[in-house]
PDB file of N, CA and C in Angstrom:
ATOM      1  N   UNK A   1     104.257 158.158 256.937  1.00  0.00           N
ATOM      2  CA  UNK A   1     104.391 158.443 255.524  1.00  0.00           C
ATOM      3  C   UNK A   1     104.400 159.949 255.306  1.00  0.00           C
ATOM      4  N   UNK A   2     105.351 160.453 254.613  1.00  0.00           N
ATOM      5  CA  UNK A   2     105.343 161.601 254.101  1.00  0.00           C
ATOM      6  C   UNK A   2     104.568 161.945 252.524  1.00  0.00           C
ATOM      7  N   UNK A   3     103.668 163.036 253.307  1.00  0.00           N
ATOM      8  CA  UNK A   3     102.855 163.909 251.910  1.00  0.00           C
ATOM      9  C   UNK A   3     103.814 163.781 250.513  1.00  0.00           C
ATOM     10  N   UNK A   4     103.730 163.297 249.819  1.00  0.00           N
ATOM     11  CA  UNK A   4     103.602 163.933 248.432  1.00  0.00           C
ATOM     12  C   UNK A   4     104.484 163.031 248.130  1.00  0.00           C
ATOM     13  N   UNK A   5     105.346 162.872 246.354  1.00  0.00           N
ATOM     14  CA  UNK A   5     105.945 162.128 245.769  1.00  0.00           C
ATOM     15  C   UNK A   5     107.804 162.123 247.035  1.00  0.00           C
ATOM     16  N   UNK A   6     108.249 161.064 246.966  1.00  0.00           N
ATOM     17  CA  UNK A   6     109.635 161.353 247.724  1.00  0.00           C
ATOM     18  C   UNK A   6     110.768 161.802 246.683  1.00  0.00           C
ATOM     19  N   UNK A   7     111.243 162.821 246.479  1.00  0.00           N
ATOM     20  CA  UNK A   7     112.624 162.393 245.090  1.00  0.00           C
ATOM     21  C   UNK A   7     113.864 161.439 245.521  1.00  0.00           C
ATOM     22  N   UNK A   8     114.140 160.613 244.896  1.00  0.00           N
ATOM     23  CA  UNK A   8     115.292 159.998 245.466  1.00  0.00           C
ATOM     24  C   UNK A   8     115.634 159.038 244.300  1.00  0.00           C
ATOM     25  N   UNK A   9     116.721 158.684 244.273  1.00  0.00           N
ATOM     26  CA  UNK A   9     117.579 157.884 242.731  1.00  0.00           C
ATOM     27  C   UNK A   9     116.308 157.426 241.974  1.00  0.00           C
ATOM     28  N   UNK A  10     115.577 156.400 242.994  1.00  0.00           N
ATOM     29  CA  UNK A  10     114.604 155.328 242.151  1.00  0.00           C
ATOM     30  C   UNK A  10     113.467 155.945 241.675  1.00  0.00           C
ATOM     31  N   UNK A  11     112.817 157.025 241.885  1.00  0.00           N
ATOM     32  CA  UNK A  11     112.391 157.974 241.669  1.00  0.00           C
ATOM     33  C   UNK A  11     112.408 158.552 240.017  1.00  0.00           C
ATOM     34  N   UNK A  12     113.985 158.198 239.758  1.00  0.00           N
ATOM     35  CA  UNK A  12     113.961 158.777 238.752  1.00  0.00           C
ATOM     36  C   UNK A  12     114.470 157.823 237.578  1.00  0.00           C
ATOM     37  N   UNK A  13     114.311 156.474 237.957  1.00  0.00           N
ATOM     38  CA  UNK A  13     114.242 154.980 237.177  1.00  0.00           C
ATOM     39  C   UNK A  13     112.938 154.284 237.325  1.00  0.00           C
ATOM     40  N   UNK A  14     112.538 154.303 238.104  1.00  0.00           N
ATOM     41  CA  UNK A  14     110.923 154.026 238.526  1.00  0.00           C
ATOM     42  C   UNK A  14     109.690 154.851 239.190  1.00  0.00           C
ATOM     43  N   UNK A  15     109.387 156.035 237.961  1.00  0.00           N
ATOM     44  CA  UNK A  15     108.583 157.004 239.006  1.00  0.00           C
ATOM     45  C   UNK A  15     107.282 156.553 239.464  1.00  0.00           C
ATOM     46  N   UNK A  16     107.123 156.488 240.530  1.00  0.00           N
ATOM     47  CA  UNK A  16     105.654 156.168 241.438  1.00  0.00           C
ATOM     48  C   UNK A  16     105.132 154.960 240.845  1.00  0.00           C
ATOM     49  N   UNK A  17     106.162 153.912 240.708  1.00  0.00           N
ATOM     50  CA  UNK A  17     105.644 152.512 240.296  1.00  0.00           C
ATOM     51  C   UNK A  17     104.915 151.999 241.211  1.00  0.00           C
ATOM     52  N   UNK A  18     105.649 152.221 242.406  1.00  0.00           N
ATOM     53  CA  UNK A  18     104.318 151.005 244.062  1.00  0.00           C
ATOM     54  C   UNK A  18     104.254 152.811 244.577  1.00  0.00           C
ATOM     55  N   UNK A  19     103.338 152.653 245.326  1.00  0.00           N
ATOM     56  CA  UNK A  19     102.665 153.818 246.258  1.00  0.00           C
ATOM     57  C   UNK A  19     101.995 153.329 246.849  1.00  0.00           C
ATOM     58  N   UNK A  20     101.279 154.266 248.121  1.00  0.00           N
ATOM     59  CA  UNK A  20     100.228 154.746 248.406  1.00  0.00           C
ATOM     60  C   UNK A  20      99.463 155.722 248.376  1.00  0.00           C
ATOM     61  N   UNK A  21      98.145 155.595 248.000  1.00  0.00           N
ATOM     62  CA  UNK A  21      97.072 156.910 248.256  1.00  0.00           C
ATOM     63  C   UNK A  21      96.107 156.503 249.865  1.00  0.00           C
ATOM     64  N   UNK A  22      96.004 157.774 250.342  1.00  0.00           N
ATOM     65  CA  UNK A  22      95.297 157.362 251.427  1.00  0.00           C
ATOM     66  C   UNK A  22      93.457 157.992 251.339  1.00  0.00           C
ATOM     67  N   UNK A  23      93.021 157.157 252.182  1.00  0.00           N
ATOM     68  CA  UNK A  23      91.490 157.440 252.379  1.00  0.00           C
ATOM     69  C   UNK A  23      91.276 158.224 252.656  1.00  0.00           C
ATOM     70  N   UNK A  24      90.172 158.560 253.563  1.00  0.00           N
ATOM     71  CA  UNK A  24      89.416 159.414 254.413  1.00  0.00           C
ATOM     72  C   UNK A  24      90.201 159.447 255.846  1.00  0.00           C
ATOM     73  N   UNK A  25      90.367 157.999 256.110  1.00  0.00           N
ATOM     74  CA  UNK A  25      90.413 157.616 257.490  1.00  0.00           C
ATOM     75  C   UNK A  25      91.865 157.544 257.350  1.00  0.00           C
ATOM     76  N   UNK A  26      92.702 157.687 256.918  1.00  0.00           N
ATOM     77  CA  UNK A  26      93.836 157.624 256.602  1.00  0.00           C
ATOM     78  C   UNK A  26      94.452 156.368 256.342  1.00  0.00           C
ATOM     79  N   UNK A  27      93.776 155.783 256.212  1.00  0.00           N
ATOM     80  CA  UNK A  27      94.210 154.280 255.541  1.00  0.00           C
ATOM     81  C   UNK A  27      94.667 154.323 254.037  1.00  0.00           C
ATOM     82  N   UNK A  28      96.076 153.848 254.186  1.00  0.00           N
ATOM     83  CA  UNK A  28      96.949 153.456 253.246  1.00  0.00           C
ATOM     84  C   UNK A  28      96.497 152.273 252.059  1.00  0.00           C
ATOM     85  N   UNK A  29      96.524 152.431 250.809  1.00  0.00           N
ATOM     86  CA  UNK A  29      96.185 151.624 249.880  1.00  0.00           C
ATOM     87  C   UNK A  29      97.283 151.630 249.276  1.00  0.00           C
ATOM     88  N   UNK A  30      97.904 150.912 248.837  1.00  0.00           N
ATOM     89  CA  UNK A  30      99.018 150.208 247.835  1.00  0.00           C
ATOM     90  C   UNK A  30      98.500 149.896 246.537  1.00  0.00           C
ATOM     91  N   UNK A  31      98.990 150.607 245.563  1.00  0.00           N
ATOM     92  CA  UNK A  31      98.823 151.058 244.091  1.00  0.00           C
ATOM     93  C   UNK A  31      99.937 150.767 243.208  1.00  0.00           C
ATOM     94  N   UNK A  32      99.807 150.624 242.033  1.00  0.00           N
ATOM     95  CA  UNK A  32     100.898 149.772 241.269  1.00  0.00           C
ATOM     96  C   UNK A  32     100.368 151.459 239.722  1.00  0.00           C
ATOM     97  N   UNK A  33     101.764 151.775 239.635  1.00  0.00           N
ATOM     98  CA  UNK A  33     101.494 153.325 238.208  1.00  0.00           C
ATOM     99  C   UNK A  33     101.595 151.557 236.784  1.00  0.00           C
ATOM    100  N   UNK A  34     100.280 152.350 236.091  1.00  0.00           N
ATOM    101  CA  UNK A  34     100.582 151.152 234.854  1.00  0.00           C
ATOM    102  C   UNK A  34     100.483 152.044 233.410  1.00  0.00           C
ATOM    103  N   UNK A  35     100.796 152.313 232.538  1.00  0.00           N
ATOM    104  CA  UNK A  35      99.916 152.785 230.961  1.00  0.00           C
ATOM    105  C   UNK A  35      98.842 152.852 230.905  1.00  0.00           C
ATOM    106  N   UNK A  36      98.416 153.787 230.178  1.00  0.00           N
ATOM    107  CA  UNK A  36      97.397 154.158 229.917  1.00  0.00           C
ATOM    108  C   UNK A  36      96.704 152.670 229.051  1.00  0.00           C
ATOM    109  N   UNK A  37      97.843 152.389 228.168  1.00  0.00           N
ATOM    110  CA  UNK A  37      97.544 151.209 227.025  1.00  0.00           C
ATOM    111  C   UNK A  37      97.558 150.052 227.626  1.00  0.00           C
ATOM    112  N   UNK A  38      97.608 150.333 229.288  1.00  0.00           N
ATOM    113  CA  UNK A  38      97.501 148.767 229.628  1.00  0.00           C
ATOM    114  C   UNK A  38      95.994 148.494 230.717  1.00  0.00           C
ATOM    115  N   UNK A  39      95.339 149.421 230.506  1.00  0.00           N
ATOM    116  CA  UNK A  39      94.339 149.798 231.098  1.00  0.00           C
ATOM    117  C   UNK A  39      93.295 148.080 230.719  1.00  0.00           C
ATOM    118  N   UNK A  40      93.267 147.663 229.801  1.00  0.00           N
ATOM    119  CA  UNK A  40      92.337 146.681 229.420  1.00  0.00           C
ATOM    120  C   UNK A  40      93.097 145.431 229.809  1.00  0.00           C
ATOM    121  N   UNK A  41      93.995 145.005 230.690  1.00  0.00           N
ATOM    122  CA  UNK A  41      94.876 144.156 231.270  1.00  0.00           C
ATOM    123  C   UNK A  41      94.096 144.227 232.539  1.00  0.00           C
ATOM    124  N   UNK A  42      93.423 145.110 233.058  1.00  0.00           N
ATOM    125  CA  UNK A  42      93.300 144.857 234.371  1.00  0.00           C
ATOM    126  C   UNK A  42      91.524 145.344 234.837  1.00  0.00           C
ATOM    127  N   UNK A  43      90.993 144.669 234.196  1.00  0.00           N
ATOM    128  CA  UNK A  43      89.631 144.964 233.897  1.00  0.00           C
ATOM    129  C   UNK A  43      88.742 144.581 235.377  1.00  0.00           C
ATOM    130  N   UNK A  44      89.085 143.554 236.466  1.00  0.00           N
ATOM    131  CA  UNK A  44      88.448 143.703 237.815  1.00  0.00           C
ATOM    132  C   UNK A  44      89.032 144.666 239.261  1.00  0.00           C
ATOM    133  N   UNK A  45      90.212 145.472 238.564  1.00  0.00           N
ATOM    134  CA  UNK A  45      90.674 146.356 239.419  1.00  0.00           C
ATOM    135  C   UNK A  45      90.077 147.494 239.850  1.00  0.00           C
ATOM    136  N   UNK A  46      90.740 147.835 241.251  1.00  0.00           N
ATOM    137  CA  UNK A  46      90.276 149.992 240.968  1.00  0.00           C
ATOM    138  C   UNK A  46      91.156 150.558 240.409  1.00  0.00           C
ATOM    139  N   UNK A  47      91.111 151.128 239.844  1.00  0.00           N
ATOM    140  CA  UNK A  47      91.718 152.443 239.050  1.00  0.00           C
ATOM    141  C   UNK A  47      91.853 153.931 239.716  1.00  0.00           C
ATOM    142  N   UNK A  48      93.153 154.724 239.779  1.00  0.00           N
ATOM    143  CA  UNK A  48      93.052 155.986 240.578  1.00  0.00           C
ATOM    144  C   UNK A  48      93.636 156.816 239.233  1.00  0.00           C
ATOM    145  N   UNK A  49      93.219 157.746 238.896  1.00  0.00           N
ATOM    146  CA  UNK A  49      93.755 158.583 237.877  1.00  0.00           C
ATOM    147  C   UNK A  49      94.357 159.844 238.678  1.00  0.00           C
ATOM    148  N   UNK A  50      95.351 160.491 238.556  1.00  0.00           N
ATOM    149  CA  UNK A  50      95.509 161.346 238.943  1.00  0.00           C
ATOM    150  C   UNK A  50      96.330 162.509 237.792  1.00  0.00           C
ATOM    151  N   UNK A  51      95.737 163.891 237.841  1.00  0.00           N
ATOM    152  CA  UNK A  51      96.663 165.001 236.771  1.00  0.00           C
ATOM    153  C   UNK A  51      97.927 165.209 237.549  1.00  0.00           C
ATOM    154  N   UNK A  52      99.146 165.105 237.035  1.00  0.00           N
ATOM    155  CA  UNK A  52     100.184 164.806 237.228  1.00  0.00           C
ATOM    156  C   UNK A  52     101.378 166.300 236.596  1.00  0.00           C
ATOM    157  N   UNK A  53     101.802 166.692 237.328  1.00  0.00           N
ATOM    158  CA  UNK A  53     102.733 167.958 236.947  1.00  0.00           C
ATOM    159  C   UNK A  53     104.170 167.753 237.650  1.00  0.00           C
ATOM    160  N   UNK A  54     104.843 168.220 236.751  1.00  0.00           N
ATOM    161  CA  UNK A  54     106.649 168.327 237.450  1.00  0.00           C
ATOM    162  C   UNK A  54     106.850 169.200 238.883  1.00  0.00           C
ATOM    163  N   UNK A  55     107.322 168.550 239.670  1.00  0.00           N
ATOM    164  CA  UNK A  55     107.375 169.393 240.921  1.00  0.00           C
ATOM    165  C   UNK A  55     106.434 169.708 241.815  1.00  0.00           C
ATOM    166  N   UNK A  56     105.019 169.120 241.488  1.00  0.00           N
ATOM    167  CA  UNK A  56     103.637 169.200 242.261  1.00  0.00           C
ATOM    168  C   UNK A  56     103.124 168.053 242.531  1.00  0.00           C
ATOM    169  N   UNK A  57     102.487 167.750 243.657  1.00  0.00           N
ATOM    170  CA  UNK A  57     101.607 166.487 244.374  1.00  0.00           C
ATOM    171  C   UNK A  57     100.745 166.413 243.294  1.00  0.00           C
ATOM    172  N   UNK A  58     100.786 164.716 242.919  1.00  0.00           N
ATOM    173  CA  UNK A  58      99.656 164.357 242.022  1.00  0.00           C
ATOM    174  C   UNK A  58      98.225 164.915 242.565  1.00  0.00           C
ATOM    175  N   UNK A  59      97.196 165.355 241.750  1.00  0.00           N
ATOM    176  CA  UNK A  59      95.931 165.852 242.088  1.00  0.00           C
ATOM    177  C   UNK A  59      95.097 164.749 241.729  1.00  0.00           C
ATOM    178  N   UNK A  60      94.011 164.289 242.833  1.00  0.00           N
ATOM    179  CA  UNK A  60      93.277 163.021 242.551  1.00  0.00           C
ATOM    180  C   UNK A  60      92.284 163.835 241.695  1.00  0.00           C
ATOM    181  N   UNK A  61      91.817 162.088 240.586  1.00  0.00           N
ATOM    182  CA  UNK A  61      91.151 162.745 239.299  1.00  0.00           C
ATOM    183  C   UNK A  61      89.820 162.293 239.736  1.00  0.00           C
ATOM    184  N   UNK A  62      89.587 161.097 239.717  1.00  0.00           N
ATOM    185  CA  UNK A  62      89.226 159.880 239.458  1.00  0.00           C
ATOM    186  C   UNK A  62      89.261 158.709 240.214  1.00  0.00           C
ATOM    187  N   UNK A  63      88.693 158.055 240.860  1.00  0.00           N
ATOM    188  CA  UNK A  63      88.903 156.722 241.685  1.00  0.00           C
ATOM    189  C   UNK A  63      87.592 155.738 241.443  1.00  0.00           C
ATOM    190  N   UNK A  64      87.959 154.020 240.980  1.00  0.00           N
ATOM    191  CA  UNK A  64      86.682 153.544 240.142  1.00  0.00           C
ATOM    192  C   UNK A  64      87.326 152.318 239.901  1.00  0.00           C
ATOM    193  N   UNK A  65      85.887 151.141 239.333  1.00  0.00           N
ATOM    194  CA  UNK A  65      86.602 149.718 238.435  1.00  0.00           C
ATOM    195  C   UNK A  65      86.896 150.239 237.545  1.00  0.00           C
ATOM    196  N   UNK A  66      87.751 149.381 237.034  1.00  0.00           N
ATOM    197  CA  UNK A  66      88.190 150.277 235.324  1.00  0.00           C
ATOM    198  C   UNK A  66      86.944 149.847 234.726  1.00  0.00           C
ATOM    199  N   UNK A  67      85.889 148.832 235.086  1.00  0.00           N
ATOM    200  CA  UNK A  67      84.895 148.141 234.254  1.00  0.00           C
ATOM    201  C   UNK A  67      83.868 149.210 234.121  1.00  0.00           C
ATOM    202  N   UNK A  68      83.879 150.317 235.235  1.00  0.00           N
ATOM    203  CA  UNK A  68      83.155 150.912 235.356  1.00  0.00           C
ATOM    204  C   UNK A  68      83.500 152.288 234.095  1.00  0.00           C
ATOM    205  N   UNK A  69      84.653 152.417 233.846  1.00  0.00           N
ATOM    206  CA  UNK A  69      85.268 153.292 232.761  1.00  0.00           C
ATOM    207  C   UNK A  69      83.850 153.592 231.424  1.00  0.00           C
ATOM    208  N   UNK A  70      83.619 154.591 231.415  1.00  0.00           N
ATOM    209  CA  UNK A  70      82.489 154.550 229.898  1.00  0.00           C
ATOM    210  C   UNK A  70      83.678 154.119 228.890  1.00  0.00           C
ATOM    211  N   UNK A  71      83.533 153.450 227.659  1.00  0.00           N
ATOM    212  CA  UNK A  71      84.748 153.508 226.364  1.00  0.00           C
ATOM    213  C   UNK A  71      84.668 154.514 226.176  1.00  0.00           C
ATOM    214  N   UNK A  72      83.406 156.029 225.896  1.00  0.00           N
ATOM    215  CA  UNK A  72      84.153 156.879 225.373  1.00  0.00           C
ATOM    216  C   UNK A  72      85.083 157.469 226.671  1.00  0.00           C
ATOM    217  N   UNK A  73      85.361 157.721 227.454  1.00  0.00           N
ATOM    218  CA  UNK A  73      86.221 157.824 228.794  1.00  0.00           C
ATOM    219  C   UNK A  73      87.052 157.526 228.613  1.00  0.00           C
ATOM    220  N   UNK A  74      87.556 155.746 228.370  1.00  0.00           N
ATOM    221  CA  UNK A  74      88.319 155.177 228.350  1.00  0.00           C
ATOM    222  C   UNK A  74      89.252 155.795 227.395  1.00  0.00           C
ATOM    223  N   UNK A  75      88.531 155.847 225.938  1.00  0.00           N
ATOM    224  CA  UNK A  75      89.292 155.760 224.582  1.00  0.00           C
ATOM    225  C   UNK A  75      89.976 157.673 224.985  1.00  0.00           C
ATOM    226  N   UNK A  76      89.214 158.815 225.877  1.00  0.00           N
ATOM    227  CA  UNK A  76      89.831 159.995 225.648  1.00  0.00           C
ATOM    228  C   UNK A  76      90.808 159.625 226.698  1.00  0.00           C
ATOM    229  N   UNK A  77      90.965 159.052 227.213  1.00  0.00           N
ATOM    230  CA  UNK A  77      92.063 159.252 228.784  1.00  0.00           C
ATOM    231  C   UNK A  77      93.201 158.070 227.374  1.00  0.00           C
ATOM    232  N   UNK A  78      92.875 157.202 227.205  1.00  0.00           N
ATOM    233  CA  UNK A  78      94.257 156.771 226.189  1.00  0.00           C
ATOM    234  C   UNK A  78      95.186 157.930 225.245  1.00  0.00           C
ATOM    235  N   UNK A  79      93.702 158.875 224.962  1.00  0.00           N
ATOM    236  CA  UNK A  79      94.550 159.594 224.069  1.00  0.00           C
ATOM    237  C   UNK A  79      95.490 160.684 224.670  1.00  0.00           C
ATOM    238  N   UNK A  80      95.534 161.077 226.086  1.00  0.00           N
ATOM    239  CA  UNK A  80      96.172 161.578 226.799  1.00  0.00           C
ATOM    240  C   UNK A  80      97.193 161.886 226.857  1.00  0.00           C
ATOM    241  N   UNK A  81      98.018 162.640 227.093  1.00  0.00           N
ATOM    242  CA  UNK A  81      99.823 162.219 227.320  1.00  0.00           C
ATOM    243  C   UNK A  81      99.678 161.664 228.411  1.00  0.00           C
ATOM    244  N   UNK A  82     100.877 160.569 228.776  1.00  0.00           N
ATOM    245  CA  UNK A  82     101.138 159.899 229.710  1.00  0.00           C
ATOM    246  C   UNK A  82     101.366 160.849 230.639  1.00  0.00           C
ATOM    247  N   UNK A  83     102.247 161.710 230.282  1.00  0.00           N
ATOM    248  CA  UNK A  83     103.033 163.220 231.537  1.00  0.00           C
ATOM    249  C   UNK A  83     101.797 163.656 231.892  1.00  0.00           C
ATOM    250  N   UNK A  84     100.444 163.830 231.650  1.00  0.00           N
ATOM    251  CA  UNK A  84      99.580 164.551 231.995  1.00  0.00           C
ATOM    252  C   UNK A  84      98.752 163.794 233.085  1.00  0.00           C
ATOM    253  N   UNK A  85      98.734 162.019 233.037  1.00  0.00           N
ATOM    254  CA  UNK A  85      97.682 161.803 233.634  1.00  0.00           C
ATOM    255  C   UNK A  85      98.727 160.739 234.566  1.00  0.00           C
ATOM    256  N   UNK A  86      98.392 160.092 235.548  1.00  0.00           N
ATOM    257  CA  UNK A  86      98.830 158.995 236.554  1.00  0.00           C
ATOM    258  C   UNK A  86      97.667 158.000 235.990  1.00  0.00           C
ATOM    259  N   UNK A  87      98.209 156.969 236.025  1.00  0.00           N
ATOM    260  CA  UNK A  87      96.978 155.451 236.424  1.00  0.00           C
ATOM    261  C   UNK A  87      97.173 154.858 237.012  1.00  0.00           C
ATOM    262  N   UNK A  88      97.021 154.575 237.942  1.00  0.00           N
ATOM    263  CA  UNK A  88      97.519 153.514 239.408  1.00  0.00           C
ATOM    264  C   UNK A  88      96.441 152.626 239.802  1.00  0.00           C
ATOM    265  N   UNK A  89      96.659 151.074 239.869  1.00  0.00           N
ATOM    266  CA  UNK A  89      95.830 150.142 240.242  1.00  0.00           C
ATOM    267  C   UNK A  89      96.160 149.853 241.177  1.00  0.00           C
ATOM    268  N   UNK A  90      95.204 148.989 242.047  1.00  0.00           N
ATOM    269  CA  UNK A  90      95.290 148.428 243.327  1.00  0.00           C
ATOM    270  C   UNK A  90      94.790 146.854 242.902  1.00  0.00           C
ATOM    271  N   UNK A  91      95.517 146.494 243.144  1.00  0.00           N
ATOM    272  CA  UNK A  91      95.638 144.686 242.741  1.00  0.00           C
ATOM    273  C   UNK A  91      95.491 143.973 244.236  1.00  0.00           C
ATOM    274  N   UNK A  92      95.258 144.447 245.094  1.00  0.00           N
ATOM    275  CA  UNK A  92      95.549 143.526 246.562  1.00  0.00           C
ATOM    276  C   UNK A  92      93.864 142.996 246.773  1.00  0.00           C
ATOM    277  N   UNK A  93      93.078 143.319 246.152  1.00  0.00           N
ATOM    278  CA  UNK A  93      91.371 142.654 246.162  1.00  0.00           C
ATOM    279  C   UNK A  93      90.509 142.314 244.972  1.00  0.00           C
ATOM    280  N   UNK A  94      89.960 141.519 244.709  1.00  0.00           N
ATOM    281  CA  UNK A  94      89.100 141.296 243.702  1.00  0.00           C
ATOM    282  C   UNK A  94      87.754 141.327 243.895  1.00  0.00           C
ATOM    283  N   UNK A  95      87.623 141.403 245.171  1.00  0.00           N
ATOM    284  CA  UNK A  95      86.515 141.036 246.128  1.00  0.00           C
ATOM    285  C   UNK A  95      85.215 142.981 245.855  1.00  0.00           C
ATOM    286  N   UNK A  96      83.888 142.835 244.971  1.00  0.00           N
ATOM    287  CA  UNK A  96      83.781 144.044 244.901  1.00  0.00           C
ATOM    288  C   UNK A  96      83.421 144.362 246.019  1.00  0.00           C
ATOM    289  N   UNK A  97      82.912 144.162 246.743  1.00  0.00           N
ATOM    290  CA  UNK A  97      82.097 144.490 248.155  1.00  0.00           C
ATOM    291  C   UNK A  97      83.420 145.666 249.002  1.00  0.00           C
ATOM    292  N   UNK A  98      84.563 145.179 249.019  1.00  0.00           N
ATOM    293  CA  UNK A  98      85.769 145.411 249.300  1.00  0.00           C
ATOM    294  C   UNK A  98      86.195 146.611 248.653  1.00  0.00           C
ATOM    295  N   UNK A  99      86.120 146.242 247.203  1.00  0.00           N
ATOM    296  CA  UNK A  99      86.600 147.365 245.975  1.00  0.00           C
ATOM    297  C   UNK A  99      85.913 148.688 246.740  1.00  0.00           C
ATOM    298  N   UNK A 100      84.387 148.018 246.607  1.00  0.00           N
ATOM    299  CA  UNK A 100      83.369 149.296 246.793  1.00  0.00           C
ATOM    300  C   UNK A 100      83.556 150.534 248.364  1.00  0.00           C
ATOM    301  N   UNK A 101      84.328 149.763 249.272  1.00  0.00           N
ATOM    302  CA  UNK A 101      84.465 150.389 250.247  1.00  0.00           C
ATOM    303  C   UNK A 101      85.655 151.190 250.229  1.00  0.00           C
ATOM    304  N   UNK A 102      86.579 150.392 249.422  1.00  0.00           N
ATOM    305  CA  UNK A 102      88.256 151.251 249.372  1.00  0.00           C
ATOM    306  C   UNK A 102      87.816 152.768 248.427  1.00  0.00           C
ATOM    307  N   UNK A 103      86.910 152.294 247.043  1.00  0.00           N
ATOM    308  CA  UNK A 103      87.052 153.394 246.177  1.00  0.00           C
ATOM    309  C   UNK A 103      85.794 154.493 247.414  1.00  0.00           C
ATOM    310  N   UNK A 104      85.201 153.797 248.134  1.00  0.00           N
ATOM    311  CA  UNK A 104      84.544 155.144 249.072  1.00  0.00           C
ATOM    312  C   UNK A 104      84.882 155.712 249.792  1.00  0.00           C
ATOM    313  N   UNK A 105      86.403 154.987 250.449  1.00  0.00           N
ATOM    314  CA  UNK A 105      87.189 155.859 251.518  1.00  0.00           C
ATOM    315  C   UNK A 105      88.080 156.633 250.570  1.00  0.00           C
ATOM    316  N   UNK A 106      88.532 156.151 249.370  1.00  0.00           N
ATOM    317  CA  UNK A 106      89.760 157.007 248.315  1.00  0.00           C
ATOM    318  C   UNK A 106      88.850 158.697 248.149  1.00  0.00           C
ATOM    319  N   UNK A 107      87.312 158.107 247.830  1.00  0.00           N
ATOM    320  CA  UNK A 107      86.774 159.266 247.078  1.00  0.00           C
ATOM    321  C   UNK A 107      86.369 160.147 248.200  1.00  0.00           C
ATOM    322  N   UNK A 108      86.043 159.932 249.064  1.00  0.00           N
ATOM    323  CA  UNK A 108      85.643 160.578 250.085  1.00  0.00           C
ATOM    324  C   UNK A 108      87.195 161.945 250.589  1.00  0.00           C
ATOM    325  N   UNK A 109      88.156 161.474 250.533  1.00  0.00           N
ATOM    326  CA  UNK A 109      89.435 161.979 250.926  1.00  0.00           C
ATOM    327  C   UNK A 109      89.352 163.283 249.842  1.00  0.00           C
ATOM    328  N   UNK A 110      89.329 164.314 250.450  1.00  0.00           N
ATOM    329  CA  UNK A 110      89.294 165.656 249.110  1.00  0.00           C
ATOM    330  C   UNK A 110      90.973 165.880 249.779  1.00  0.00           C
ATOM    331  N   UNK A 111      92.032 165.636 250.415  1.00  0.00           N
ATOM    332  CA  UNK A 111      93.517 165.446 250.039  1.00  0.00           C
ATOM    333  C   UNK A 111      94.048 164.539 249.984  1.00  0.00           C
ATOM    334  N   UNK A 112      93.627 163.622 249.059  1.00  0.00           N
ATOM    335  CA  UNK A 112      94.249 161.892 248.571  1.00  0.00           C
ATOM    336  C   UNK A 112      95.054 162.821 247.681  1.00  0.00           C
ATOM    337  N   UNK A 113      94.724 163.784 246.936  1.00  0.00           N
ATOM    338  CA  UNK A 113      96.114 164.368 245.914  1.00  0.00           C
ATOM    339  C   UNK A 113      97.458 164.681 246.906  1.00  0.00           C
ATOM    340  N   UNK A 114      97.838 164.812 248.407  1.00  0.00           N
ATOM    341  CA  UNK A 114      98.855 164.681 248.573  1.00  0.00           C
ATOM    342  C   UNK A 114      99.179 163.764 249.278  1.00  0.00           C
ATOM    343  N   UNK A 115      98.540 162.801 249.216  1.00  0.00           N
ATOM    344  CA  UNK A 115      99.230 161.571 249.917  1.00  0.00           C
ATOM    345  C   UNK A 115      99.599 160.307 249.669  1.00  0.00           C
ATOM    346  N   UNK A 116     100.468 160.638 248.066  1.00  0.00           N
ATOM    347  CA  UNK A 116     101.205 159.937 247.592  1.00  0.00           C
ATOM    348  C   UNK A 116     103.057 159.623 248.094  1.00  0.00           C
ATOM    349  N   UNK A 117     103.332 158.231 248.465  1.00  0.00           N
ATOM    350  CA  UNK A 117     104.329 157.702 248.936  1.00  0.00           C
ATOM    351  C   UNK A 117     105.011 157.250 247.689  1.00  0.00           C
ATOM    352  N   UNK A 118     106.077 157.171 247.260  1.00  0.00           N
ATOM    353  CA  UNK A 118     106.740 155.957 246.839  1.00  0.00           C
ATOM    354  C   UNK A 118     107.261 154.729 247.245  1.00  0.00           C
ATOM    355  N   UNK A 119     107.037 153.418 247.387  1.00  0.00           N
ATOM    356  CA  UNK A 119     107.528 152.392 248.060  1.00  0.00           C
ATOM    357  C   UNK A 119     108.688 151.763 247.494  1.00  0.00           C
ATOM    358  N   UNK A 120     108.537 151.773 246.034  1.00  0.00           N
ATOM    359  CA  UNK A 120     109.669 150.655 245.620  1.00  0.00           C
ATOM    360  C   UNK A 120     110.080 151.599 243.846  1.00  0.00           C
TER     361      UNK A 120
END
C-alpha cells in the first residue's frame, strides 16, 4: 500500500469512500468515509476523524465508538465543514473487545495520518 490518498478518476467521483488506515503494527483496517449527519446511523462502530486539506495526507484526529462521542463533541464536529473534517467507520466488527484493540493499535500509530489507501 502506498502512503497517502491515491489521485485517480474515482478519486474524484468517490473521494476516500473504502480505505485503509493502518495501526501501530502496520495492520490494515478497512474504513468506509460517511457524513458528518450520518454519524447517529452507526452508533456500535469505531469512528476515525481525520483534518482533511487539498493536496495533503489526511492528519489523524481522533479514533473511538462513536458511543463514546460526548454530544457536546458530537453536536461541534456536525457543525464542521465537511472539507475540513474526514469520518470514516469501520463496520467489519461489532465485537467491543475487538473494537477496543483496533482503536489501540489506530491510536497508538502517531503516522496513521499517512496511511491512507483508497480501495474502491
Amino acid at each position: 500500500m502506498q502512503n497517502g490518498p491515491e489521485k485517480t478518476d474515482r478519486h474524484n467521483t468517490l473521494p476516500n469512500r473504502f480505505c485503509y488506515w493502518k495501526g501501530r503494527d502496520n495492520q490494515p483496517y478497512l474504513f468506509t468515509r460517511i457524513k458528518s449527519q450520518d454519524l447517529h446511523s452507526f452508533q456500535d462502530c469505531i469512528l476515525l476523524i481525520s483534518k482533511e486539506a487539498p493536496n495533503k495526507a489526511p492528519e489523524f484526529v481522533w479514533v473511538g465508538r462513536i458511543e463514546d462521542l460526548t454530544a457536546q463533541m458530537s453536536n461541534a464536529l456536525t457543525m464542521l465543514q465537511e472539507n475540513t473534517l474526514g469520518f470514516y467507520i469501520h463496520l467489519l466488527t461489532s465485537d467491543k473487545e475487538n473494537q477496543q484493540d483496533i482503536i489501540a493499535n489506530l491510536s497508538a500509530n502517531q503516522t496513521c495520518c499517512t496511511s491512507l489507501k483508497i480501495v474502491a
